[in-house]
C-alpha atoms as a PDB file:
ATOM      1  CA  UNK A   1     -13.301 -32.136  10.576  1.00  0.00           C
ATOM      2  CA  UNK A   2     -16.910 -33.134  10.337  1.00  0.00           C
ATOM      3  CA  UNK A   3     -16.940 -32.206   6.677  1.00  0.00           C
ATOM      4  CA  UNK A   4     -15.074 -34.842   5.450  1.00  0.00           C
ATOM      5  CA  UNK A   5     -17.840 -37.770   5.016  1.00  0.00           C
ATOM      6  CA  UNK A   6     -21.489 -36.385   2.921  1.00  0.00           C
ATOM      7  CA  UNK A   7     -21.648 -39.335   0.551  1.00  0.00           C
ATOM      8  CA  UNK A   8     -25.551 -40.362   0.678  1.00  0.00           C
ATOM      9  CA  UNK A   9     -26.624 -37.162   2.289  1.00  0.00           C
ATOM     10  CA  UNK A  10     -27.586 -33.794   0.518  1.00  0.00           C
ATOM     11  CA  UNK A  11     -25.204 -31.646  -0.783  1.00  0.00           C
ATOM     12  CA  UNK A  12     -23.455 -28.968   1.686  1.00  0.00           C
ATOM     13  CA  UNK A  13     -24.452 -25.818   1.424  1.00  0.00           C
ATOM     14  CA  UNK A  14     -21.170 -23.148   1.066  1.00  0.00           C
ATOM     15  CA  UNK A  15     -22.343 -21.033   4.437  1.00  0.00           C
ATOM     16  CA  UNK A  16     -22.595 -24.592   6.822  1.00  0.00           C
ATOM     17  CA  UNK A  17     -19.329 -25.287   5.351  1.00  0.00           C
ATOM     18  CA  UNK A  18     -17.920 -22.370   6.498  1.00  0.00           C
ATOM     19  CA  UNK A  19     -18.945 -22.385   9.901  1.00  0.00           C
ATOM     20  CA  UNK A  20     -17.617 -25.922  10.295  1.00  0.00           C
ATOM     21  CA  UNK A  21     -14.096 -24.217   8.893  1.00  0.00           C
ATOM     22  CA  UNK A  22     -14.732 -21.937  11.593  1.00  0.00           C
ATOM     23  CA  UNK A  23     -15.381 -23.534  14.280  1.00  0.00           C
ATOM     24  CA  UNK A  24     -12.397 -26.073  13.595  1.00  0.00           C
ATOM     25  CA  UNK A  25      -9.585 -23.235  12.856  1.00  0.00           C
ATOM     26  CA  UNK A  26     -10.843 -21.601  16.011  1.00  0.00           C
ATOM     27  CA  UNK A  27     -11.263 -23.929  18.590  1.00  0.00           C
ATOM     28  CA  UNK A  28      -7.437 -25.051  17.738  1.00  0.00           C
ATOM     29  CA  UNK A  29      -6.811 -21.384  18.859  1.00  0.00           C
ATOM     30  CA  UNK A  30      -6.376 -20.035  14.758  1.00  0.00           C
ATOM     31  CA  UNK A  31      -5.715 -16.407  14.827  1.00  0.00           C
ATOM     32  CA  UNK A  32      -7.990 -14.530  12.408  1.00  0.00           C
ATOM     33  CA  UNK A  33     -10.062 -17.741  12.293  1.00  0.00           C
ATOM     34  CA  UNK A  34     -12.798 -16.396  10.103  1.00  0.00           C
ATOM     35  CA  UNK A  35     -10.602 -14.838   7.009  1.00  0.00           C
ATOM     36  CA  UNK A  36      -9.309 -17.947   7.174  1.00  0.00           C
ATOM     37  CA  UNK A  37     -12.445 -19.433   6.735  1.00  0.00           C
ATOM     38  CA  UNK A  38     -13.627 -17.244   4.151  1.00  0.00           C
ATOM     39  CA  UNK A  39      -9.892 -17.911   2.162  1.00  0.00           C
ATOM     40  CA  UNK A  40      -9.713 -21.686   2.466  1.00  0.00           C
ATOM     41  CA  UNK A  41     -13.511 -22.140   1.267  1.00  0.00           C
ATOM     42  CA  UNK A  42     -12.952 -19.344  -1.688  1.00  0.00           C
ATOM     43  CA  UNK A  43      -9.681 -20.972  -2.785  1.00  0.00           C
ATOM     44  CA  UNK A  44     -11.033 -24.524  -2.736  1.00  0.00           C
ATOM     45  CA  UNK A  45     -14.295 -23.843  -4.694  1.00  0.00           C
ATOM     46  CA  UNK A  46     -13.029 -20.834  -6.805  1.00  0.00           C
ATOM     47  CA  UNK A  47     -16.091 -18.793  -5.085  1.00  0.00           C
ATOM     48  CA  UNK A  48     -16.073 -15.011  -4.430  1.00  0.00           C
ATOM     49  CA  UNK A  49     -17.137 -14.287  -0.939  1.00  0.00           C
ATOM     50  CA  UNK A  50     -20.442 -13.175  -2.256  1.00  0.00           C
ATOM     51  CA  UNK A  51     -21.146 -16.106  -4.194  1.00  0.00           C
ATOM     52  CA  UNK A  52     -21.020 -17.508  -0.518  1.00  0.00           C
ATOM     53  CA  UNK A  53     -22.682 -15.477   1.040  1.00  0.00           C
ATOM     54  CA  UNK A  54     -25.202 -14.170  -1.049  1.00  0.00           C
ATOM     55  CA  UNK A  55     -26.244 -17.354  -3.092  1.00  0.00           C
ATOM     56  CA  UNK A  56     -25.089 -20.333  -0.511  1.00  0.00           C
ATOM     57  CA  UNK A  57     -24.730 -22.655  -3.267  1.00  0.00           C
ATOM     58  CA  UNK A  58     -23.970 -26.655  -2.914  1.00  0.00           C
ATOM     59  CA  UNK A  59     -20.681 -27.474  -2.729  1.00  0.00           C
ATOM     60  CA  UNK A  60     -19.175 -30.999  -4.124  1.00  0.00           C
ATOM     61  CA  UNK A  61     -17.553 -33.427  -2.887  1.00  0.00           C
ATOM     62  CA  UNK A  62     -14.020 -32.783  -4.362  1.00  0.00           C
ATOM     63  CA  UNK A  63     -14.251 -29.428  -3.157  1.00  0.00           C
ATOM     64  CA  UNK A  64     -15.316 -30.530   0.292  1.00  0.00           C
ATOM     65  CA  UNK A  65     -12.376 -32.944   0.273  1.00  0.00           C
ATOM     66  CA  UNK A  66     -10.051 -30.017  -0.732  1.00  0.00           C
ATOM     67  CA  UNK A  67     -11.169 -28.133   1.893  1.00  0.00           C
ATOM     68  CA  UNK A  68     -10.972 -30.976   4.732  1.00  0.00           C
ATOM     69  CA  UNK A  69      -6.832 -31.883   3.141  1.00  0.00           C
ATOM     70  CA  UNK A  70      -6.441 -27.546   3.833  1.00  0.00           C
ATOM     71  CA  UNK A  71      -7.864 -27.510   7.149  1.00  0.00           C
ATOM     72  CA  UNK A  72      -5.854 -30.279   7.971  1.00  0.00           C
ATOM     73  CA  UNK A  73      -2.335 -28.437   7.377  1.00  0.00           C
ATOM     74  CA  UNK A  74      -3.831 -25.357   8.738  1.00  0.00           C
ATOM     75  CA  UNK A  75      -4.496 -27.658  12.088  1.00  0.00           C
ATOM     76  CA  UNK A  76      -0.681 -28.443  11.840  1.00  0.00           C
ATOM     77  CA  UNK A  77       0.212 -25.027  11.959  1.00  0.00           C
ATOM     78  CA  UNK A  78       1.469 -24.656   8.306  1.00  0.00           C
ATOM     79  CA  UNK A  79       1.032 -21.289   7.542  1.00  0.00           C
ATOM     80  CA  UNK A  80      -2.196 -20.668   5.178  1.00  0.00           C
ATOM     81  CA  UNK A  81      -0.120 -18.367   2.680  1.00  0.00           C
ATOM     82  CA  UNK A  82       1.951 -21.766   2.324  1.00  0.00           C
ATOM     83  CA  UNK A  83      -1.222 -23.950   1.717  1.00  0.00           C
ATOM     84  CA  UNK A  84      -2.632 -21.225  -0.992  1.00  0.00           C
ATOM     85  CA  UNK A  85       1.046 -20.994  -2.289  1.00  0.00           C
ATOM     86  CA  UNK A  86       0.640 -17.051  -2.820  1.00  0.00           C
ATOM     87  CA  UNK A  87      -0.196 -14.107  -1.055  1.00  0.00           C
ATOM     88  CA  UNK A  88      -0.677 -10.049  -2.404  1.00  0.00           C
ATOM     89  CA  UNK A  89       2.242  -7.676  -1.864  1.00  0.00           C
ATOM     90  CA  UNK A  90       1.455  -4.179  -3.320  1.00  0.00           C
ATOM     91  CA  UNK A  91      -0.960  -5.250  -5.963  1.00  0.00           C
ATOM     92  CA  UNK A  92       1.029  -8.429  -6.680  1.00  0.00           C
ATOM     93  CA  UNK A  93       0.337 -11.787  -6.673  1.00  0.00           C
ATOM     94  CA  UNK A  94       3.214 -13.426  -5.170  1.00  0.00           C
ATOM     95  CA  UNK A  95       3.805 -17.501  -4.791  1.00  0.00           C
ATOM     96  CA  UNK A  96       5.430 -18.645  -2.019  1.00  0.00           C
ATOM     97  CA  UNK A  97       6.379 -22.145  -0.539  1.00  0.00           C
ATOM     98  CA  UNK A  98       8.570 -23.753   2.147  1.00  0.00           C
ATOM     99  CA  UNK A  99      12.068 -22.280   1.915  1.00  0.00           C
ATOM    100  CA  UNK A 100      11.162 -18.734   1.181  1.00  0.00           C
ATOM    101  CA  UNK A 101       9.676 -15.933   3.301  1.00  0.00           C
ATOM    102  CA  UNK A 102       5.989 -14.895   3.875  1.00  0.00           C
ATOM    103  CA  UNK A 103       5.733 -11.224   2.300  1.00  0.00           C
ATOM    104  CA  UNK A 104       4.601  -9.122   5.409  1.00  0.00           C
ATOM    105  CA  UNK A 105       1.977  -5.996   5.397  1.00  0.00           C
ATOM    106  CA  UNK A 106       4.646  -4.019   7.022  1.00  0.00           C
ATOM    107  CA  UNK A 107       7.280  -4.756   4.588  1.00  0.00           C
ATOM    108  CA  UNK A 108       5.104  -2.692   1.911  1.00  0.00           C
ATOM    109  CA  UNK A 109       6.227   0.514   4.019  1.00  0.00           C
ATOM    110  CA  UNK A 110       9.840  -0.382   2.705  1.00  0.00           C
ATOM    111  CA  UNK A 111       8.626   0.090  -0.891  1.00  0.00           C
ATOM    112  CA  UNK A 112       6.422   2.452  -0.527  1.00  0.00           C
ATOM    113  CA  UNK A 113       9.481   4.608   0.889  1.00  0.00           C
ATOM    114  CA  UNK A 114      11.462   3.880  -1.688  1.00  0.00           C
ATOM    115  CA  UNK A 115       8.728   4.906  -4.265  1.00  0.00           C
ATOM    116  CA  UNK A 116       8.737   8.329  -2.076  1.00  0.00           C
ATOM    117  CA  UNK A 117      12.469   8.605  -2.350  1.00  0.00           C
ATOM    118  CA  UNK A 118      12.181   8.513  -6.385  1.00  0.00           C
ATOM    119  CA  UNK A 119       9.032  11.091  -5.921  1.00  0.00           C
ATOM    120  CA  UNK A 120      10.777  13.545  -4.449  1.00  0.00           C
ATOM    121  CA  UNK A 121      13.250  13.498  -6.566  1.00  0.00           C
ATOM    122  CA  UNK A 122      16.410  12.475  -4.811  1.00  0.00           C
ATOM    123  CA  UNK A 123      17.022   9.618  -7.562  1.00  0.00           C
ATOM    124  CA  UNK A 124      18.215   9.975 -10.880  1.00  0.00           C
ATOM    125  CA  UNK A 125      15.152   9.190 -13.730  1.00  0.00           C
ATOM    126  CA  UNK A 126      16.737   5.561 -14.207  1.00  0.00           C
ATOM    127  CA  UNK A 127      17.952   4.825 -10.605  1.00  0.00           C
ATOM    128  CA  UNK A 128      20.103   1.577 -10.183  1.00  0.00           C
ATOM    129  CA  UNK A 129      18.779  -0.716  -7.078  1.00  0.00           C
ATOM    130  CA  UNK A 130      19.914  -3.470  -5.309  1.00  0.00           C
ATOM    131  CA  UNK A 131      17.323  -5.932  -3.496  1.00  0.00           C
ATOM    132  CA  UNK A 132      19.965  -7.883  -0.695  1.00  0.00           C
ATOM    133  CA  UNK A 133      17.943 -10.934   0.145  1.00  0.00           C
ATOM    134  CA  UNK A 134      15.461 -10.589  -2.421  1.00  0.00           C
ATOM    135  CA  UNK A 135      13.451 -13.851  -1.177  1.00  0.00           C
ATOM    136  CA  UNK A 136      10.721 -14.244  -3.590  1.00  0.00           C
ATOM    137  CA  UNK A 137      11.447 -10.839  -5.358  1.00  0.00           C
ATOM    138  CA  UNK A 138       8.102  -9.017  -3.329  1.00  0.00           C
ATOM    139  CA  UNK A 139      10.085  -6.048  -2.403  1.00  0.00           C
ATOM    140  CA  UNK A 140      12.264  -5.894  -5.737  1.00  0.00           C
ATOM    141  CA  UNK A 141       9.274  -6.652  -8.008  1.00  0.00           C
ATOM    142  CA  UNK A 142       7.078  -3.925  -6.730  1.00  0.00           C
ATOM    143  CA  UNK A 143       9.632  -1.342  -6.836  1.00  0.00           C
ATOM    144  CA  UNK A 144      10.080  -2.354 -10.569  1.00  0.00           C
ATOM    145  CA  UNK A 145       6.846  -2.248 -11.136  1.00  0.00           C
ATOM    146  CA  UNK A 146       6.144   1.283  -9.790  1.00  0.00           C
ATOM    147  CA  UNK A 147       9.335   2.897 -11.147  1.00  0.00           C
ATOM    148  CA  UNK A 148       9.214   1.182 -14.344  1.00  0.00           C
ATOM    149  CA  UNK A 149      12.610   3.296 -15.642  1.00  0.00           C
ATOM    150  CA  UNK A 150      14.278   1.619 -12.922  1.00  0.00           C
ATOM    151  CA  UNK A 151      16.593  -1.517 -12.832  1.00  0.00           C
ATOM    152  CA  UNK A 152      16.514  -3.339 -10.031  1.00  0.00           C
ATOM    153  CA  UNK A 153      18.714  -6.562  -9.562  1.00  0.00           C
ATOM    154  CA  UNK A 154      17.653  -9.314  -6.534  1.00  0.00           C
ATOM    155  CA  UNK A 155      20.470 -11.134  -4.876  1.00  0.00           C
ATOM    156  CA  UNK A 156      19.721 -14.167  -2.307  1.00  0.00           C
ATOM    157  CA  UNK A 157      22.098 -16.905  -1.257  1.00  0.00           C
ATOM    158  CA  UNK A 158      18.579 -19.571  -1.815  1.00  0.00           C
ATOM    159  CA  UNK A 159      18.161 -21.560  -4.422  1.00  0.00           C
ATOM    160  CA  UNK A 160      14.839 -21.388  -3.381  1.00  0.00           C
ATOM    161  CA  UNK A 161      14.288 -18.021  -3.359  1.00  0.00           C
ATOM    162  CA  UNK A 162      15.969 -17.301  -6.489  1.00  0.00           C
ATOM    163  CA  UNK A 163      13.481 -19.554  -7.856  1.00  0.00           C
ATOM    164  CA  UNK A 164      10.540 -18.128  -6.487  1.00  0.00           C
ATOM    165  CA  UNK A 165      11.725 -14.516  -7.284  1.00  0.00           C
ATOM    166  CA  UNK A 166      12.003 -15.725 -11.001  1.00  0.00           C
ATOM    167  CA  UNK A 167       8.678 -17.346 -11.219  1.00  0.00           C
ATOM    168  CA  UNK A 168       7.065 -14.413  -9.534  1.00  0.00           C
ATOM    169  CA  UNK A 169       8.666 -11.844 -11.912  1.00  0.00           C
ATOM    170  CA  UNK A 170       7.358 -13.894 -15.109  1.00  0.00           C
ATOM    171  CA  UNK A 171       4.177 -14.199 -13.049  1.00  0.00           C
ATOM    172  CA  UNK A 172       3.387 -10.457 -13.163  1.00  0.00           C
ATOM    173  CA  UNK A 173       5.445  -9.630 -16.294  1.00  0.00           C
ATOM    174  CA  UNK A 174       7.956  -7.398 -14.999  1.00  0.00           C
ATOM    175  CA  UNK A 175      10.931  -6.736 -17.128  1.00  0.00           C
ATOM    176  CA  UNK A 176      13.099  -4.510 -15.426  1.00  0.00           C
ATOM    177  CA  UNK A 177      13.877  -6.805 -12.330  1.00  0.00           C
ATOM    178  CA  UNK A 178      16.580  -9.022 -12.382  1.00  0.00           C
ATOM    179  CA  UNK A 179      18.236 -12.098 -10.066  1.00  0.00           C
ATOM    180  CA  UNK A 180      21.311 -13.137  -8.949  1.00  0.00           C
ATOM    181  CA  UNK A 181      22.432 -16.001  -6.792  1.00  0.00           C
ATOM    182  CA  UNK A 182      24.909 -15.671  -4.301  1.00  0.00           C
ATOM    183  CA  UNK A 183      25.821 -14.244  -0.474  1.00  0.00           C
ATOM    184  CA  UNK A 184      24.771 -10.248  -0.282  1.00  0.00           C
ATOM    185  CA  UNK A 185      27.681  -8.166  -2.465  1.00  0.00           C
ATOM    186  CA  UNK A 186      29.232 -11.126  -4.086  1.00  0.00           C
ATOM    187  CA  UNK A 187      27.057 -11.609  -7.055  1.00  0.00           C
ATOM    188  CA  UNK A 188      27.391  -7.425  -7.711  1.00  0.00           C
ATOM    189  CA  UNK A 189      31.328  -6.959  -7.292  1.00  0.00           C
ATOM    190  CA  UNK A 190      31.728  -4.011  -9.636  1.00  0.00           C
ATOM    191  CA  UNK A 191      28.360  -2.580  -9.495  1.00  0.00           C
ATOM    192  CA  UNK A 192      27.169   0.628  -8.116  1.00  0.00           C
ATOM    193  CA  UNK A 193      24.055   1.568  -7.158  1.00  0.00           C
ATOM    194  CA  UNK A 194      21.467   4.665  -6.389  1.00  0.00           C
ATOM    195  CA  UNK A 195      19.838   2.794  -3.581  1.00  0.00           C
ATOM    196  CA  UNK A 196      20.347  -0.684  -1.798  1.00  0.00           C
ATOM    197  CA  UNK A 197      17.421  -2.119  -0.195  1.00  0.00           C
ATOM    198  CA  UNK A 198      16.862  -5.126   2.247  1.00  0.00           C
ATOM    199  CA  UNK A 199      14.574  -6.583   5.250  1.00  0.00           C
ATOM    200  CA  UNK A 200      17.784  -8.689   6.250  1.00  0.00           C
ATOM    201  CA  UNK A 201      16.999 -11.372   8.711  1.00  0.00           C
ATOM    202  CA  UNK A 202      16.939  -9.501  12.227  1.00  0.00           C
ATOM    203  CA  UNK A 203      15.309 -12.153  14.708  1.00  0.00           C
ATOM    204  CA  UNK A 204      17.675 -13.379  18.091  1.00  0.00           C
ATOM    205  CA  UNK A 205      18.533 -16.703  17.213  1.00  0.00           C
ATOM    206  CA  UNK A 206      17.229 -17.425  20.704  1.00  0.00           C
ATOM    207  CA  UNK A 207      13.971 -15.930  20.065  1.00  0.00           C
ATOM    208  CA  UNK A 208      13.135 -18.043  17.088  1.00  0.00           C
ATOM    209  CA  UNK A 209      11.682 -20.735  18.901  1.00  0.00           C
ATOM    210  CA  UNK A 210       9.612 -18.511  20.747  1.00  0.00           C
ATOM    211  CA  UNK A 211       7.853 -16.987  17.969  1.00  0.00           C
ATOM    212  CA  UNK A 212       4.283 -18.350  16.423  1.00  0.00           C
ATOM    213  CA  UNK A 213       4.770 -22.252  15.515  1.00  0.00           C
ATOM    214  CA  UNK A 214       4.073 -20.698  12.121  1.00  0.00           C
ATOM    215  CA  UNK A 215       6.999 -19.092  11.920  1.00  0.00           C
ATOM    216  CA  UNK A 216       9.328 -20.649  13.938  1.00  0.00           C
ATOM    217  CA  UNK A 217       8.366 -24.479  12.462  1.00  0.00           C
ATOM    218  CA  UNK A 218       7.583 -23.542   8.395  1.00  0.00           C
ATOM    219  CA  UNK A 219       9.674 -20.112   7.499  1.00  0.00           C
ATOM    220  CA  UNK A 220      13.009 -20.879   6.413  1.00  0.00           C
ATOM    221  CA  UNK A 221      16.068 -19.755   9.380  1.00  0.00           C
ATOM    222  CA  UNK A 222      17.896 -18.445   7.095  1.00  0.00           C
ATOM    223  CA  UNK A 223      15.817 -15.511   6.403  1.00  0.00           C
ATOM    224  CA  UNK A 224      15.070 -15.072   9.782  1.00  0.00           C
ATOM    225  CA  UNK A 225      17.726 -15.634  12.498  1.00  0.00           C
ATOM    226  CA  UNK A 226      19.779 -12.176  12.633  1.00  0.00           C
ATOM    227  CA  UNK A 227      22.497 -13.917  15.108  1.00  0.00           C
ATOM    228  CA  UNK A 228      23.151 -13.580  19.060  1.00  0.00           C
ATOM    229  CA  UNK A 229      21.452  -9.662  19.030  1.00  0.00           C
ATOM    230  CA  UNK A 230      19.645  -9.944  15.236  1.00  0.00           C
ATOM    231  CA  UNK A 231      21.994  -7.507  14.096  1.00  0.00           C
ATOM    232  CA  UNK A 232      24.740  -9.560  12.091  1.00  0.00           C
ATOM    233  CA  UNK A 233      23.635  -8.507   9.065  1.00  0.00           C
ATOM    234  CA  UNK A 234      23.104  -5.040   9.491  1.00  0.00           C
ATOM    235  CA  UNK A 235      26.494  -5.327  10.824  1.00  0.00           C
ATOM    236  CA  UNK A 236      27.721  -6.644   7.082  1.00  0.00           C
ATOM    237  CA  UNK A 237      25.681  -4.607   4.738  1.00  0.00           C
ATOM    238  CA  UNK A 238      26.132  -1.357   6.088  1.00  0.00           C
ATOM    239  CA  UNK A 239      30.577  -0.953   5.879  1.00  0.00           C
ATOM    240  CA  UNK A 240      30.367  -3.279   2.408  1.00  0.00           C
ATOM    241  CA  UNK A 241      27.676  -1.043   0.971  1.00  0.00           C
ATOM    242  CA  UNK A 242      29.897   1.984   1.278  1.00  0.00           C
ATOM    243  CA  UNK A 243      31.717   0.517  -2.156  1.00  0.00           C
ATOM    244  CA  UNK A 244      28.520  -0.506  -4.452  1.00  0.00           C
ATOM    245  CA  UNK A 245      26.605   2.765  -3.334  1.00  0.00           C
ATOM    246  CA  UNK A 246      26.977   5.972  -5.453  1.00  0.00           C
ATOM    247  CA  UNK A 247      27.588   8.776  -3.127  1.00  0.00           C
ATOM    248  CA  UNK A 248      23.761  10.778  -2.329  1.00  0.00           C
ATOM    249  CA  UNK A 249      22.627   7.260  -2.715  1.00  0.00           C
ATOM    250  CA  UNK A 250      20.740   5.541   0.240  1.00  0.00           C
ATOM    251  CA  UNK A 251      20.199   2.301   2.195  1.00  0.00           C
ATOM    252  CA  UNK A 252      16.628   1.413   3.405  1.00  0.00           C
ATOM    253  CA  UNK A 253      16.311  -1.439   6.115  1.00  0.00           C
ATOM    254  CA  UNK A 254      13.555  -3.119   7.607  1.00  0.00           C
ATOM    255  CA  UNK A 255      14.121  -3.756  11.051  1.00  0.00           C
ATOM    256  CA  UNK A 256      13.068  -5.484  14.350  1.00  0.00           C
ATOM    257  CA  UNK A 257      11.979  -4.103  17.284  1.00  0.00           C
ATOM    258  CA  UNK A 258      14.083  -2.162  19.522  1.00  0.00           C
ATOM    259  CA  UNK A 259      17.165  -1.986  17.037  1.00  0.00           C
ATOM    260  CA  UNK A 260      16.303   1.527  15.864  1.00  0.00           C
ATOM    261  CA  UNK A 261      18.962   3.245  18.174  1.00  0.00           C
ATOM    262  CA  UNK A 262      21.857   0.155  17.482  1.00  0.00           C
ATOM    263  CA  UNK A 263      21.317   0.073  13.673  1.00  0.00           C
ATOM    264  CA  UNK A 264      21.358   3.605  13.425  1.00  0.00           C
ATOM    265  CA  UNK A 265      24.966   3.482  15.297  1.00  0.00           C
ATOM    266  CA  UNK A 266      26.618   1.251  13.109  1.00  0.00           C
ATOM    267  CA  UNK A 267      25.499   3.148   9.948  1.00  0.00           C
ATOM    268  CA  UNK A 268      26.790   7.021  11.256  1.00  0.00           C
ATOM    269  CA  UNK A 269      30.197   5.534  12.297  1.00  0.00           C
ATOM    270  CA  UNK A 270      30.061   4.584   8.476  1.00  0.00           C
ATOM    271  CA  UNK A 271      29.516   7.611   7.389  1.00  0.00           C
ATOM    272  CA  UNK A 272      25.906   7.551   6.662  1.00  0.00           C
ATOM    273  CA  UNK A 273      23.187   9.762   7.774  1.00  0.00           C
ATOM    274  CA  UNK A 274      19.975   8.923   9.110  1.00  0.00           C
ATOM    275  CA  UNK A 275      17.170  10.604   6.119  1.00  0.00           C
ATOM    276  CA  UNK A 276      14.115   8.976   7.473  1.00  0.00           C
ATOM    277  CA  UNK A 277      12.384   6.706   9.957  1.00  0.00           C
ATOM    278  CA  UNK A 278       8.884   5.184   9.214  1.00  0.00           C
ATOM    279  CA  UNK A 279       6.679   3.310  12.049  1.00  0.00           C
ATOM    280  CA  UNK A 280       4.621   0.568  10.935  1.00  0.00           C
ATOM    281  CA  UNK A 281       0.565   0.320  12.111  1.00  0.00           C
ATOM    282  CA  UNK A 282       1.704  -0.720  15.612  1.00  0.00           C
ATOM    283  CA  UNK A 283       3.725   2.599  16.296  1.00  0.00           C
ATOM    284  CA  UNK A 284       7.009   0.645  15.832  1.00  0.00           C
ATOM    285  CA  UNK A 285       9.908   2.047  13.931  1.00  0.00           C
ATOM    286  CA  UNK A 286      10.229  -0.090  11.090  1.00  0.00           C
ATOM    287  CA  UNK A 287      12.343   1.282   8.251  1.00  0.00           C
ATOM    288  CA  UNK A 288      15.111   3.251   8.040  1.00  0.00           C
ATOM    289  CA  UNK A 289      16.914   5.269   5.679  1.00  0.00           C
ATOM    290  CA  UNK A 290      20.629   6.504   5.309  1.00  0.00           C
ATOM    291  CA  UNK A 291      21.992   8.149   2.554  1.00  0.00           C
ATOM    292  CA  UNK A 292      25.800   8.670   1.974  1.00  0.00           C
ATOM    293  CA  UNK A 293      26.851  12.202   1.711  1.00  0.00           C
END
């Protein structure tokens, strides 16, 4: 990056900065290369985007040298949510770091169709609800936070995760949310709930490598690869769910695309009913919901 070396020459003004972030993130073919810009130079200097842009002040060396270490990684392909350490999820500030799952826009439909569920009144005023691989608690902690008579418990087989999920409840001072450690049902043997949630892992384990280096070089496998068709765990959930969920209750998935018409399969030759499908902004069903009658 030609940033790196100003000693002896006048200070760097904030808007030449970021056109040399620019013009590095998108020559190596950086998606989105100018937010990026605009987040790497705000992070690094603690700037608003109209301190940049409508005062262009000087920026120091440290900062400049902060900036030049975050390009750097970004070059490398390490995801910039990774580099910042947090990302916003529904109002939340949520840290995340290698070994625990990037919170996605269209996860926030899962929530926000849980929040509907509770709305409309097909919950009790306390509901019970179980976050299955809560990864760093995004999903569980918003719910919690928007149905704050609500107890919702996290479960993840990740150290990791667990400790992400923990630091990110204390981080936005949500009581009601709780984690446990452990593989999917195990760590909630004789509990019952009102609704189970999860965005299980759901990728082909031979279209991993395929997907953005991103992805398929930073984000943890565990939370991604879904088996031979990226249905293994929708295979689990659904028949061991039948005993922790209350009967009226429901299960709301995230899934991939193309599963809508194998997940919803499995779950009616359980027993379950198909409530509700959602799309996400690209037209693609995304969530589903079953309830047990």
């Amino acid at each position: 990056m030609d940033t790196i070396s100003q000693s002896g020459r006048s200070p760097q003004k904030a808007l030449s900065l970021l056109r040399q972030i620019y013009k590095d993130l998108s020559s190596e073919g950086i998606e989105d290369a100018e937010i990026e810009a605009e987040l790497i130079l705000c992070y690094a200097s603690g700037l608003s985007k109209m301190d940049i842009y409508k005062d262009n002040p000087d920026i120091s060396e440290n900062i400049i040298k902060t900036v030049t270490d975050m390009v750097k990684k970004r070059l490398s392909r390490v995801p910039l949510q990774y580099i910042v350490g947090e990302v916003e999820f529904m109002g939340l500030r949520i840290k995340v770091g290698p070994g625990v799952l990037i919170p996605r826009p269209e996860t926030e439909i899962v929530v926000q169709e849980v929040i509907q569920i509770f709305k409309e009144g097909f919950l009790p005023s306390c509901p019970e609800i179980l976050d299955i691989g809560t990864g760093s608690g995004c999903i569980g902690l918003s719910i919690a936070r928007l149905i704050p008579s609500s107890h919702v418990i996290g479960v993840d087989i990740s150290p990791q995760s667990i400790k992400y999920s923990n630091e990110n409840k204390g981080l936005n001072k949500i009581k009601n949310f709780h984690t446990l450690r452990g593989n999917l049902f195990e760590p909630v043997k004789d509990k019952t709930f009102d609704l189970i949630v999860s965005n299980p892992p759901y990728v082909r384990t031979d279209e991993i490598a395929s997907l953005q280096q991103e992805i398929a070089l930073y984000e943890p496998r565990i939370a991604l690869d879904g088996g031979r068709d990226g249905l293994d765990f929708y295979r689990t959930i659904i028949p061991q769910s039948i005993d922790h969920l209350l009967k009226g209750g429901f299960l709301v998935f995230e899934i991939g695309i193309g599963q809508f018409e194998d997940i919803t399969g499995i779950a009616q030759r359980h027993g379950f009913t198909l409530f509700r499908v959602n799309e996400d902004f690209s037209s693609i069903k995304r969530v589903l919901i079953f309830r047990r009658l």
